[in-house]
Protein backbone atom coordinates (compact mmCIF):
# COMPACT_ATOMS: atom_id res chain seq x y z
CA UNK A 1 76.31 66.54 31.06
CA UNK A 2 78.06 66.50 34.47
CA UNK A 3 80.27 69.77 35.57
CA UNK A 4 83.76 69.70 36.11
CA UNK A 5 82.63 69.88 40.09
CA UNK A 6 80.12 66.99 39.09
CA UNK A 7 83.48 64.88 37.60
CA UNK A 8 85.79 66.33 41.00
CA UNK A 9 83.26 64.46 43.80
CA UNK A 10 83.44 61.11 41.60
CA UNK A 11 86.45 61.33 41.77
CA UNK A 12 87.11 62.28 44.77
CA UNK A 13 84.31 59.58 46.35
CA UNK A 14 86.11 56.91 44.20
CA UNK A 15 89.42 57.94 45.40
CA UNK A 16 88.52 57.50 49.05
CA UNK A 17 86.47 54.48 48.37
CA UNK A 18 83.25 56.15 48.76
CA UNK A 19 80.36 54.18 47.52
CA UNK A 20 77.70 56.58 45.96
CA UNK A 21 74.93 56.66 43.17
CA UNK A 22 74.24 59.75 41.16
CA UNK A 23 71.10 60.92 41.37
CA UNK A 24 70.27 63.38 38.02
CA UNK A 25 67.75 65.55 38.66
CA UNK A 26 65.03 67.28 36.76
CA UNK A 27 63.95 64.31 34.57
CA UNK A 28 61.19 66.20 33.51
CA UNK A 29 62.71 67.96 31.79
CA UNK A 30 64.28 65.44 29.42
CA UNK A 31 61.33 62.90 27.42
CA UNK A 32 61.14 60.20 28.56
CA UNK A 33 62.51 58.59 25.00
CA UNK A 34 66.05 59.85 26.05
CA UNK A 35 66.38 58.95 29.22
CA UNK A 36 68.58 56.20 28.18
CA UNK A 37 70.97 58.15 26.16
CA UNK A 38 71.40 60.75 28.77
CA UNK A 39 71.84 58.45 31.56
CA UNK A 40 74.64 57.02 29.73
CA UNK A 41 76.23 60.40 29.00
CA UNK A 42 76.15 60.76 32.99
CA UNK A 43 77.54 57.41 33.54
CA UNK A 44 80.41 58.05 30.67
CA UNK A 45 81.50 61.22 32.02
CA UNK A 46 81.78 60.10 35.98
CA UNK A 47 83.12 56.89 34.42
CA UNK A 48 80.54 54.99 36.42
CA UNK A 49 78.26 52.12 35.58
CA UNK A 50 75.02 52.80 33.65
CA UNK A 51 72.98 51.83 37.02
CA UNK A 52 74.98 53.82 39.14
CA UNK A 53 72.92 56.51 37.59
CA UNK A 54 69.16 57.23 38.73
CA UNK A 55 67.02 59.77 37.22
CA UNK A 56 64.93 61.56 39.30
CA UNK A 57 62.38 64.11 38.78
CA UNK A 58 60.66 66.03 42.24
CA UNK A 59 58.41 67.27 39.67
CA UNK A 60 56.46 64.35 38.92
CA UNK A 61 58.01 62.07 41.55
CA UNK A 62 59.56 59.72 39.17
CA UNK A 63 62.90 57.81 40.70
CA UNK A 64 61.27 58.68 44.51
CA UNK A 65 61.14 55.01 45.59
CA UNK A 66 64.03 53.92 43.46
CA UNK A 67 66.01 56.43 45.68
CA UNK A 68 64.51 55.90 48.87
CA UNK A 69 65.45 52.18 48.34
CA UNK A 70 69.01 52.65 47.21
CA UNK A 71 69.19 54.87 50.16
CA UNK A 72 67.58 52.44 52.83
CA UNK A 73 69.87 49.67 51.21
CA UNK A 74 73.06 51.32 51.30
CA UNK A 75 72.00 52.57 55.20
CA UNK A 76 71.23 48.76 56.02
CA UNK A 77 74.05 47.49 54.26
CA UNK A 78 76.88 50.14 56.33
CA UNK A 79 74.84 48.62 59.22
CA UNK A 80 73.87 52.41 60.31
CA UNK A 81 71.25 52.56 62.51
CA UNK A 82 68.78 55.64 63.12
CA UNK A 83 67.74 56.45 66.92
CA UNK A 84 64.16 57.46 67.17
CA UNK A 85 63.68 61.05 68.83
C-alpha cells in the first residue's frame, strides 16, 4: 500500500495539475494472480484510476515497454523535444 509520502506527491501532482502514472515497483515480488487486487489498492489509496497504475518489476523486466511507452507518449504529447549530444 502507498506511504503517506506516496499519498502527499498525488496529491500534490494533482493539485498543481501534474499529469503522472504510478509506477509500483518490485512486481516480483507479488504473483502474478494478485496483481489485479494490488493494483487496485494503489489506485484506491492515490485515488487514481486503475490504469494510472503500472506494475513494474526490474527484476524480470515486466512493465519495461509499457513504461517506456507511457513515457515516450507523455514526452510527445507535452511536445518536449530531446537535443542529441
Amino acid at each position: 500500500e502507498p506511504t503517506v509520502l506516496d499519498r502527499q506527491m498525488a496529491y500534490w501532482l494533482r493539485h498543481f495539475g501534474f499529469p503522472f502514472l504510478v509506477t509500483a515497483t518490485k512486481a516480483d515480488k507479488v504473483p502474478r494472480g494478485r496483481w489485479e487486487k494490488h493494483r487496485k489498492i494503489v489506485a484506491s489509496a492515490l485515488e487514481l484510476e486503475r490504469d494510472a497504475v503500472l506494475l513494474f518489476s526490474a527484476v524480470r523486466g515486466e512493465g519495461k515497454r509499457e513504461l517506456f511507452s507511457a513515457i515516450t507518449d507523455a514526452v510527445s504529447r507535452e511536445g518536449i523535444g530531446f537535443d542529441e549530444a
